[in-house]
ModelCIF file with pLDDT and N, C-alpha, C, O atoms, coordinates in Angstrom:
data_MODEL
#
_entry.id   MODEL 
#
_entity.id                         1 
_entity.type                       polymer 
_entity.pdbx_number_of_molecules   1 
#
_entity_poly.entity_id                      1 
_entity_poly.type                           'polypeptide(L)' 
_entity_poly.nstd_linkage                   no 
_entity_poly.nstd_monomer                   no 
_entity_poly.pdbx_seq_one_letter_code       
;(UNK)(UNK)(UNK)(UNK)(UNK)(UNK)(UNK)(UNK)(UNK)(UNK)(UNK)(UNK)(UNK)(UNK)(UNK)(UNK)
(UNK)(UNK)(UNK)(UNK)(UNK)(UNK)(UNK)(UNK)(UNK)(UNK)(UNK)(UNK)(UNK)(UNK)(UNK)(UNK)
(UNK)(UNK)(UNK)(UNK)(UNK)(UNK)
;
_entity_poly.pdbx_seq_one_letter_code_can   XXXXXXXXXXXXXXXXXXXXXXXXXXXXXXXXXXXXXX 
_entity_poly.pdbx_strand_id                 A 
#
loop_
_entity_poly_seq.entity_id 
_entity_poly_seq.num 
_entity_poly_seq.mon_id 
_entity_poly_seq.hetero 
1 1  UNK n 
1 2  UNK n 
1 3  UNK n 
1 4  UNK n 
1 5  UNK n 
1 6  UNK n 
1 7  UNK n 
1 8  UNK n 
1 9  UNK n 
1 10 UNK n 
1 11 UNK n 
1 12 UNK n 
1 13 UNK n 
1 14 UNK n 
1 15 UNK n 
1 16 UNK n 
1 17 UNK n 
1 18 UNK n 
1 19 UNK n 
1 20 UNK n 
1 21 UNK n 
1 22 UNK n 
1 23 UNK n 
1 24 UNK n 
1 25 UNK n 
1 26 UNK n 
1 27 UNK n 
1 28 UNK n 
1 29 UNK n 
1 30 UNK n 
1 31 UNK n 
1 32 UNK n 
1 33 UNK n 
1 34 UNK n 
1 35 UNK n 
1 36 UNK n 
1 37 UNK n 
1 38 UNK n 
#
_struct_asym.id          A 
_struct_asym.entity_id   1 
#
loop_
_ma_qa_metric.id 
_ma_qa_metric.mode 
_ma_qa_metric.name 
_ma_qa_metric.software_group_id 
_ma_qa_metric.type 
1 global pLDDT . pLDDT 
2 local  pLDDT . pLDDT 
#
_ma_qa_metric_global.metric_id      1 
_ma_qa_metric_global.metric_value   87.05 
_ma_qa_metric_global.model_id       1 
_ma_qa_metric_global.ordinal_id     1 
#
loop_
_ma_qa_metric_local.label_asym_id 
_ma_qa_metric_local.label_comp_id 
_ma_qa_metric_local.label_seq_id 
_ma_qa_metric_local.metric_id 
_ma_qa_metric_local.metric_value 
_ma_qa_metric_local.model_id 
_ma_qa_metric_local.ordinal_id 
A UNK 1  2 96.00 1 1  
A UNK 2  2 94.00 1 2  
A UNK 3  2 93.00 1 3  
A UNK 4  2 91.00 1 4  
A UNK 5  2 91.00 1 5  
A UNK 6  2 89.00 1 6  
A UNK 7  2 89.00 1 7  
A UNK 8  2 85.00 1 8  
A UNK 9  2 84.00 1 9  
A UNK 10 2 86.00 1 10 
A UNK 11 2 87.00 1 11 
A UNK 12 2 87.00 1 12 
A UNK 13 2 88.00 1 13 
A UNK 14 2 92.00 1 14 
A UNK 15 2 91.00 1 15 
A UNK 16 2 89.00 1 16 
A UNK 17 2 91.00 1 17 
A UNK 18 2 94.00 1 18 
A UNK 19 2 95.00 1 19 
A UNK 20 2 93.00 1 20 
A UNK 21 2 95.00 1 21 
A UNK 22 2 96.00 1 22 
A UNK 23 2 95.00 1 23 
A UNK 24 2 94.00 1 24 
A UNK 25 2 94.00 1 25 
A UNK 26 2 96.00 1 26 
A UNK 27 2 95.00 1 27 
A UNK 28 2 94.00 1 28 
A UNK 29 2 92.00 1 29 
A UNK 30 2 94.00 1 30 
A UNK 31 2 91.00 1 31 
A UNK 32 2 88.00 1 32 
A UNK 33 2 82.00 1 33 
A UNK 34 2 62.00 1 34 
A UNK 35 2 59.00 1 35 
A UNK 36 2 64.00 1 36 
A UNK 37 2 58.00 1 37 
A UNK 38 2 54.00 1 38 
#
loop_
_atom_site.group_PDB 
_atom_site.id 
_atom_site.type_symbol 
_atom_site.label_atom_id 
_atom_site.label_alt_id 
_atom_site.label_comp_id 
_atom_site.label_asym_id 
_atom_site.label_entity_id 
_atom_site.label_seq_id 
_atom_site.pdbx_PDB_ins_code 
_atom_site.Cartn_x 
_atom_site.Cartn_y 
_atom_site.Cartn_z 
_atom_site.occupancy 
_atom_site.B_iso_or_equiv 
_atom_site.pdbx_formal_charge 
_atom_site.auth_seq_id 
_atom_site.auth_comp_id 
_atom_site.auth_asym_id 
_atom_site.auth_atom_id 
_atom_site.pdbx_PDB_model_num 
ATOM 1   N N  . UNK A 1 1  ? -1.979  8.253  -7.869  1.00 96.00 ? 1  UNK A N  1 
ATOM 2   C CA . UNK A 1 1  ? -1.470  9.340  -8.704  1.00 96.00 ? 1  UNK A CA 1 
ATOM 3   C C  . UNK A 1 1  ? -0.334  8.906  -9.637  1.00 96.00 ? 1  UNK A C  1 
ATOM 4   O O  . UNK A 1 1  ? -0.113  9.555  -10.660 1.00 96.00 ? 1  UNK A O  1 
ATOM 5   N N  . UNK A 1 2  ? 0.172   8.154  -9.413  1.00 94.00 ? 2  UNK A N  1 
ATOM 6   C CA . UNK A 1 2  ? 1.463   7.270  -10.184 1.00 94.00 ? 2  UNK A CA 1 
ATOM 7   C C  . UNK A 1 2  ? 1.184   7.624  -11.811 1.00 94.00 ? 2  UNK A C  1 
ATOM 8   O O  . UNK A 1 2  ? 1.741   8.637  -12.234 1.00 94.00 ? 2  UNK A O  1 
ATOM 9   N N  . UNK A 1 3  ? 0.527   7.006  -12.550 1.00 93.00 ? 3  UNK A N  1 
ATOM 10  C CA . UNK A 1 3  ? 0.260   6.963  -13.528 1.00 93.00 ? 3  UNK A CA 1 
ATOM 11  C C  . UNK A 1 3  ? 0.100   8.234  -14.542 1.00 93.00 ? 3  UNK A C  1 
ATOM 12  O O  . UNK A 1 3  ? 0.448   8.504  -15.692 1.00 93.00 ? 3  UNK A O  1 
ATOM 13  N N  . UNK A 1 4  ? -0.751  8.981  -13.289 1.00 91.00 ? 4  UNK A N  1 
ATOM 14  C CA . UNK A 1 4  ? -0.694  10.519 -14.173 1.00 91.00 ? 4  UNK A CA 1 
ATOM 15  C C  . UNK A 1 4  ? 0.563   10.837 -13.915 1.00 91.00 ? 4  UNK A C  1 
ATOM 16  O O  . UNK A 1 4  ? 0.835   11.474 -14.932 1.00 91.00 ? 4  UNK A O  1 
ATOM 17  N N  . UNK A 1 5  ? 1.751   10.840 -13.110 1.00 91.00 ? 5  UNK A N  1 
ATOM 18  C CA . UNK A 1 5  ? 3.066   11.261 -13.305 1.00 91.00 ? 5  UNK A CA 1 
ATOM 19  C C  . UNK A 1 5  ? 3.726   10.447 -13.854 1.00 91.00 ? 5  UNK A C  1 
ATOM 20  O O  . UNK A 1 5  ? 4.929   10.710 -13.850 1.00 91.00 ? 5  UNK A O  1 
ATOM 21  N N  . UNK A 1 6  ? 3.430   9.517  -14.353 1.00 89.00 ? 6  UNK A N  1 
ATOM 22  C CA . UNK A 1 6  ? 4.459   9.008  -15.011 1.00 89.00 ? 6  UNK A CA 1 
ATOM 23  C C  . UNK A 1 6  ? 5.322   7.603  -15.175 1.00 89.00 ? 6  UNK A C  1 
ATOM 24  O O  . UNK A 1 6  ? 6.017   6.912  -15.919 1.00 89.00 ? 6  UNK A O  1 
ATOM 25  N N  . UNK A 1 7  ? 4.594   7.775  -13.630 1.00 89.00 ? 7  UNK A N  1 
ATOM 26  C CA . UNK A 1 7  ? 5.489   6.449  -12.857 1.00 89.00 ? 7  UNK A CA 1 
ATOM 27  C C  . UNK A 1 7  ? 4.624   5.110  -13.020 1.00 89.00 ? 7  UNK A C  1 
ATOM 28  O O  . UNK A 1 7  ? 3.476   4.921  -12.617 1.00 89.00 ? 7  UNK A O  1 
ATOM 29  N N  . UNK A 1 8  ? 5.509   4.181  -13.748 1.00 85.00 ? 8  UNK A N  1 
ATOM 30  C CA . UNK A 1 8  ? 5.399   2.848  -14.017 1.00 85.00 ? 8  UNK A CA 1 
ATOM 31  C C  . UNK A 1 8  ? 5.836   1.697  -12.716 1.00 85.00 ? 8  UNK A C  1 
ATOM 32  O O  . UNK A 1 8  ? 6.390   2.050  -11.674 1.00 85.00 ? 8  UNK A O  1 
ATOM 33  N N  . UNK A 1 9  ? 5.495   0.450  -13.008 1.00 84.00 ? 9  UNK A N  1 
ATOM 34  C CA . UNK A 1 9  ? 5.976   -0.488 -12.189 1.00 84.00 ? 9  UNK A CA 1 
ATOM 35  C C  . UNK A 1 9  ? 7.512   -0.858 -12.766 1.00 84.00 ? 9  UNK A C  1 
ATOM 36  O O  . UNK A 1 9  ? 8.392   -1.368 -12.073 1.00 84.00 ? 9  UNK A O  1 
ATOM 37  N N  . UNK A 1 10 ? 7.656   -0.465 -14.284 1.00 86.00 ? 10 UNK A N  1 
ATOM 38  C CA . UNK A 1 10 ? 9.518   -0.575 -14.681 1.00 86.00 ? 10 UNK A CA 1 
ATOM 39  C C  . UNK A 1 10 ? 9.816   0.219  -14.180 1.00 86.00 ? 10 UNK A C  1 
ATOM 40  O O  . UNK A 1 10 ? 10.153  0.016  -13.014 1.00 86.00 ? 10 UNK A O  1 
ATOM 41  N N  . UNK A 1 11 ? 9.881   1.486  -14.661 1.00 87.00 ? 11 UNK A N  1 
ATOM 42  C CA . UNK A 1 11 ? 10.730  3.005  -13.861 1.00 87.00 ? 11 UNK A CA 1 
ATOM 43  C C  . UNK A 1 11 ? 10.520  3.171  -12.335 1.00 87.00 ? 11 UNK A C  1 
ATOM 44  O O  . UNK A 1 11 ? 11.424  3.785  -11.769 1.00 87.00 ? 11 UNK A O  1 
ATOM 45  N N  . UNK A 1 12 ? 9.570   2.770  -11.622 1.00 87.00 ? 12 UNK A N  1 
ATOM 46  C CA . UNK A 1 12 ? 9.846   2.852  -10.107 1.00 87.00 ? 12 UNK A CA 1 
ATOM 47  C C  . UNK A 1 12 ? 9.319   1.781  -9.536  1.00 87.00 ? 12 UNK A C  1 
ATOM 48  O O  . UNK A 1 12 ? 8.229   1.967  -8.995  1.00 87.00 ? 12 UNK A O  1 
ATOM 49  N N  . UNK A 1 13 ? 9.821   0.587  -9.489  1.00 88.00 ? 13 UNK A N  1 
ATOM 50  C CA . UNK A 1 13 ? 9.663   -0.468 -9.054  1.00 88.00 ? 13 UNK A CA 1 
ATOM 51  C C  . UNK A 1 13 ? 9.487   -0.686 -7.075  1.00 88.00 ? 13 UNK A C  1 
ATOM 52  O O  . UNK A 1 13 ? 8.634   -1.239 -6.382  1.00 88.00 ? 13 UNK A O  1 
ATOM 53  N N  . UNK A 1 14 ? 10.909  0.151  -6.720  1.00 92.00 ? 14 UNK A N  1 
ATOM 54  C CA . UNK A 1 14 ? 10.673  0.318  -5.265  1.00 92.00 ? 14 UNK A CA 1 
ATOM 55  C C  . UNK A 1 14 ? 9.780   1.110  -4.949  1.00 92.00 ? 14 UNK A C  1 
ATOM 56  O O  . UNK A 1 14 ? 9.613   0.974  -3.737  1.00 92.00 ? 14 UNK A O  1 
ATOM 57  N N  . UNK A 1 15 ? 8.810   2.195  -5.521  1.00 91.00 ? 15 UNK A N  1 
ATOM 58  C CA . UNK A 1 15 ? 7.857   2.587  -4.999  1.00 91.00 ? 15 UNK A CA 1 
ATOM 59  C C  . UNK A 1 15 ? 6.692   2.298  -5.069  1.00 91.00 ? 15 UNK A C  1 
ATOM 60  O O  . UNK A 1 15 ? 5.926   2.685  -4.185  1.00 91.00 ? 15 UNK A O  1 
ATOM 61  N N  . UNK A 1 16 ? 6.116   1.331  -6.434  1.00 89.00 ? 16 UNK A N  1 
ATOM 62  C CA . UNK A 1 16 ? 4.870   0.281  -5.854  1.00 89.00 ? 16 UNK A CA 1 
ATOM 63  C C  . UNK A 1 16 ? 5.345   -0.765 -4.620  1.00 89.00 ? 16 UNK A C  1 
ATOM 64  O O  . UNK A 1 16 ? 4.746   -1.143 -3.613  1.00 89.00 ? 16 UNK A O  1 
ATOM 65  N N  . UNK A 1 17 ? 6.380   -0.994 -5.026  1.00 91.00 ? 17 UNK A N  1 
ATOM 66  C CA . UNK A 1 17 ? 6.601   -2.197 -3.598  1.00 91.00 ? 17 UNK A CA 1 
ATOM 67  C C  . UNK A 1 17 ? 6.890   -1.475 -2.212  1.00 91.00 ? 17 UNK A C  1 
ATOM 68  O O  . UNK A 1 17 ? 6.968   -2.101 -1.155  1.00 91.00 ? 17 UNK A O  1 
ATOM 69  N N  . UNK A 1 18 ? 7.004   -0.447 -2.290  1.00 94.00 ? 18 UNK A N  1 
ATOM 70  C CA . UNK A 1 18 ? 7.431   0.395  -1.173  1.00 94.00 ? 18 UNK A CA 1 
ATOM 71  C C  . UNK A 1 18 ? 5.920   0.731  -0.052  1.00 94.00 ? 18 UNK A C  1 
ATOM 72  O O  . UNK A 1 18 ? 5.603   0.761  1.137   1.00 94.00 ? 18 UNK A O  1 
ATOM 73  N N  . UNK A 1 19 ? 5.384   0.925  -1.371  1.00 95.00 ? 19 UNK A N  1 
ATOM 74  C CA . UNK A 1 19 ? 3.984   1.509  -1.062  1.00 95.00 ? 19 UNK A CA 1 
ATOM 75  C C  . UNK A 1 19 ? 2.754   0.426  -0.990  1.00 95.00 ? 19 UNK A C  1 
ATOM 76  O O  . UNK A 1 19 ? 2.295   0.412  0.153   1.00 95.00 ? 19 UNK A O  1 
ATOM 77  N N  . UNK A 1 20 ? 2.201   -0.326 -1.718  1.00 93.00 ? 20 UNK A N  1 
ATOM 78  C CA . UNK A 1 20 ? 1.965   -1.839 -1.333  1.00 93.00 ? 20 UNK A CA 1 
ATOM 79  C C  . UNK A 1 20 ? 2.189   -2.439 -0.234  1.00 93.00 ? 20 UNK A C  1 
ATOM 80  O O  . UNK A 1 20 ? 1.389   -3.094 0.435   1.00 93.00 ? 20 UNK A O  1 
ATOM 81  N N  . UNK A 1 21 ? 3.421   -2.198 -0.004  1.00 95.00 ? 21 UNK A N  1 
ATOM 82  C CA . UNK A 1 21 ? 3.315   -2.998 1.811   1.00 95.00 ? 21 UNK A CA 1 
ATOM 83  C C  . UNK A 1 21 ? 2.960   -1.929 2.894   1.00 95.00 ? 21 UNK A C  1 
ATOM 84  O O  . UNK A 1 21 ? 2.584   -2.250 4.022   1.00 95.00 ? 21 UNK A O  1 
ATOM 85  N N  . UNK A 1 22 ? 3.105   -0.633 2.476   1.00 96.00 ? 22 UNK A N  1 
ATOM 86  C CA . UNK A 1 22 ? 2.691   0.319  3.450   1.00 96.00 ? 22 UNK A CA 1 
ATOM 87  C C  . UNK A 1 22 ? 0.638   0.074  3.610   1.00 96.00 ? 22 UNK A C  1 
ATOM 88  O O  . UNK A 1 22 ? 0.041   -0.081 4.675   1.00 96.00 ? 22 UNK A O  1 
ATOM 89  N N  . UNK A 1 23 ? 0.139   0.108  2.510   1.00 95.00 ? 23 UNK A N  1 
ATOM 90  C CA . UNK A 1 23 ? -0.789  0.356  2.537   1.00 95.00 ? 23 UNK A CA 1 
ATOM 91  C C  . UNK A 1 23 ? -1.492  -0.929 3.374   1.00 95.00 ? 23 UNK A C  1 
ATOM 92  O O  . UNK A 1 23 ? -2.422  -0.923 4.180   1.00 95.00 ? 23 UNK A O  1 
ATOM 93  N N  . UNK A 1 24 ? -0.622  -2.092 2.825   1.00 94.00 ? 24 UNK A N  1 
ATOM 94  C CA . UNK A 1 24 ? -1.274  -3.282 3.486   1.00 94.00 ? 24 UNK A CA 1 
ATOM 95  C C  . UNK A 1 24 ? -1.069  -3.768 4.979   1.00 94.00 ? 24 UNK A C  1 
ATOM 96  O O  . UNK A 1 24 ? -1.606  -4.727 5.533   1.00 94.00 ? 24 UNK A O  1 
ATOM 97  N N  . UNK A 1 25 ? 0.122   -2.587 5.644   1.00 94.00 ? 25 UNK A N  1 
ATOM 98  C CA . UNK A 1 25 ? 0.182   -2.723 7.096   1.00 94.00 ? 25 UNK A CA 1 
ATOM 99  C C  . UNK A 1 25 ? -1.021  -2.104 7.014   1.00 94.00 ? 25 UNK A C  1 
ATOM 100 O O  . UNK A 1 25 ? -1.894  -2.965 7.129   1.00 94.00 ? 25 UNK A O  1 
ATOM 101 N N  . UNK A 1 26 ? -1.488  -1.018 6.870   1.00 96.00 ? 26 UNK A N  1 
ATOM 102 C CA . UNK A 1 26 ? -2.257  -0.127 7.511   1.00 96.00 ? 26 UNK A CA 1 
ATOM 103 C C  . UNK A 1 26 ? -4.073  -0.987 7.326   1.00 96.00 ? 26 UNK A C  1 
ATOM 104 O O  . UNK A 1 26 ? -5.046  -0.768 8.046   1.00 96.00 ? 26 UNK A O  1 
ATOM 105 N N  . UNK A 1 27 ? -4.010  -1.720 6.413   1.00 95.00 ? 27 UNK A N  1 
ATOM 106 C CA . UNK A 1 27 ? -5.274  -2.298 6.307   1.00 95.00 ? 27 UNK A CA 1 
ATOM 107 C C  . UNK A 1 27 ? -4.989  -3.628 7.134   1.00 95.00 ? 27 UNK A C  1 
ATOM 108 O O  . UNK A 1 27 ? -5.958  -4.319 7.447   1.00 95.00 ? 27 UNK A O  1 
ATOM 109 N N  . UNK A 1 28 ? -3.650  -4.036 7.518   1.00 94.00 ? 28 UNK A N  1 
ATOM 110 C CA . UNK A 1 28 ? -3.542  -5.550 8.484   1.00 94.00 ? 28 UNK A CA 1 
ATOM 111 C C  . UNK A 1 28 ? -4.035  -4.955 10.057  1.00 94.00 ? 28 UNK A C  1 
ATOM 112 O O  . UNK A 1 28 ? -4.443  -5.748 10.906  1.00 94.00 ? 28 UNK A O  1 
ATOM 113 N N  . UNK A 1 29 ? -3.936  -3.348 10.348  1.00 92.00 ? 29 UNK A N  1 
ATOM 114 C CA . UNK A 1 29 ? -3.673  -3.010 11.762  1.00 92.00 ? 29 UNK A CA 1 
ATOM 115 C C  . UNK A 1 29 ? -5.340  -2.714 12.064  1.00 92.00 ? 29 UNK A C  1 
ATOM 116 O O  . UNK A 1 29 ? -5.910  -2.792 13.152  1.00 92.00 ? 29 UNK A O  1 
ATOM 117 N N  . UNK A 1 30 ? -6.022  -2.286 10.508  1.00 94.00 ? 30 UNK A N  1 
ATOM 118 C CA . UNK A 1 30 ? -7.658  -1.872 10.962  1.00 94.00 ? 30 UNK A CA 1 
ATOM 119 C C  . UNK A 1 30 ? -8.460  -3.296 11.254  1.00 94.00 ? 30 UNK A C  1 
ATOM 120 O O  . UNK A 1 30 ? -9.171  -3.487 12.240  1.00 94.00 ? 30 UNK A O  1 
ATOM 121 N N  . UNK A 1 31 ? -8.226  -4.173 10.288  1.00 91.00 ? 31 UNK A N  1 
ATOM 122 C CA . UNK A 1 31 ? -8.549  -5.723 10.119  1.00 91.00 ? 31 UNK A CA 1 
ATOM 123 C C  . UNK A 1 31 ? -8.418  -5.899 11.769  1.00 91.00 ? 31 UNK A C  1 
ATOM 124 O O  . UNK A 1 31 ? -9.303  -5.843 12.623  1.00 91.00 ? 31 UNK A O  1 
ATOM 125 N N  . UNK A 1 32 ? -7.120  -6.110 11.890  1.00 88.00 ? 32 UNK A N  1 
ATOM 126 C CA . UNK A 1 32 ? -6.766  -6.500 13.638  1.00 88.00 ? 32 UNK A CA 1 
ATOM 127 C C  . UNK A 1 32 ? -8.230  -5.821 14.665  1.00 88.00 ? 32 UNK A C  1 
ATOM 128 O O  . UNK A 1 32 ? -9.140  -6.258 15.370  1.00 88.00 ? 32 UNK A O  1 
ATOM 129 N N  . UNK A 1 33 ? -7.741  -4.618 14.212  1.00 82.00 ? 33 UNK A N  1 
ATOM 130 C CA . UNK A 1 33 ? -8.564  -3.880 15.391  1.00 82.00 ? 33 UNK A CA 1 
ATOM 131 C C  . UNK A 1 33 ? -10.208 -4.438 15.086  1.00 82.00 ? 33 UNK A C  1 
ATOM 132 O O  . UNK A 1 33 ? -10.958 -4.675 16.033  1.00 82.00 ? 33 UNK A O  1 
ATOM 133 N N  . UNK A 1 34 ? -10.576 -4.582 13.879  1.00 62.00 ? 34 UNK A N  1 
ATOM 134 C CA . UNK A 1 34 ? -12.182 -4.722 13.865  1.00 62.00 ? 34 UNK A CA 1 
ATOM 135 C C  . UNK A 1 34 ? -12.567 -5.970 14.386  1.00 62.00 ? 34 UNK A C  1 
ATOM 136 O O  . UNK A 1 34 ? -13.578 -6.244 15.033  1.00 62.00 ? 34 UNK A O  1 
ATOM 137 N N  . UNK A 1 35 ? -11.727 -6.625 14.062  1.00 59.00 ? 35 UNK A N  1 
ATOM 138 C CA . UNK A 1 35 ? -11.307 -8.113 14.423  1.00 59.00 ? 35 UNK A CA 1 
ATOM 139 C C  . UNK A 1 35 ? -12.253 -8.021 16.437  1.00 59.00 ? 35 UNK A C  1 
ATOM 140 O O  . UNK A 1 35 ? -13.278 -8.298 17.059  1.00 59.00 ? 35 UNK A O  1 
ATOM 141 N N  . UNK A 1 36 ? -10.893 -7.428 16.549  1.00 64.00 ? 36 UNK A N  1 
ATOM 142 C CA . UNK A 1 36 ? -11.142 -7.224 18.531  1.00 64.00 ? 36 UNK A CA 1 
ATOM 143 C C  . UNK A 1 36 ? -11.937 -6.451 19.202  1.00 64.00 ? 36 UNK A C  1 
ATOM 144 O O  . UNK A 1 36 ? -12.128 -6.523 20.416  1.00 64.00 ? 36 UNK A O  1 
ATOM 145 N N  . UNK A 1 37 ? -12.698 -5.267 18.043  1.00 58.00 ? 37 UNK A N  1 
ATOM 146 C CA . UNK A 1 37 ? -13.874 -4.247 18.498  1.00 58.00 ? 37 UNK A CA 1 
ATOM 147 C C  . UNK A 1 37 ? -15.273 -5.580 18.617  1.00 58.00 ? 37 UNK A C  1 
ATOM 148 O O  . UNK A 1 37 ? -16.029 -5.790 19.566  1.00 58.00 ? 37 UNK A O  1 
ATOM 149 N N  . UNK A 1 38 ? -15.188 -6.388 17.066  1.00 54.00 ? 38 UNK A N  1 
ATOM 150 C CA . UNK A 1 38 ? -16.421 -7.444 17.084  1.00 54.00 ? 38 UNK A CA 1 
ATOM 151 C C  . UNK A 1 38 ? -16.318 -8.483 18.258  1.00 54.00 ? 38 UNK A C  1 
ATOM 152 O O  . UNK A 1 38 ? -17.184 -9.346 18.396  1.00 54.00 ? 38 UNK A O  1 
#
C-alpha cells in the first residue's frame, strides 16, 4: 500500500526496512517449518 499513500523509500526509509525484515522473519520461520514437515 506504500506507494498509493505516498510513502517512498526517501520519506520513510525506516519503514521499508522496518517492514522487509518483518516480512522476511515470517517467510525464514515457514521455510524452517517446511523444511522439517518434508
Amino acid at each position: 500500500e506504500m506507494p498509493s499513500r505516498g510513502i517512498t523509500r526517501q520519506n520513510r526509509p525506516d519503514r521499508f526496512a522496518r517492514l522487509a525484515d518483518l516480512l522476511d522473519h515470517e517467510l525464514t520461520e515457514l521455510r524452517r517449518d517446511g523444511v522439517q514437515r518434508r
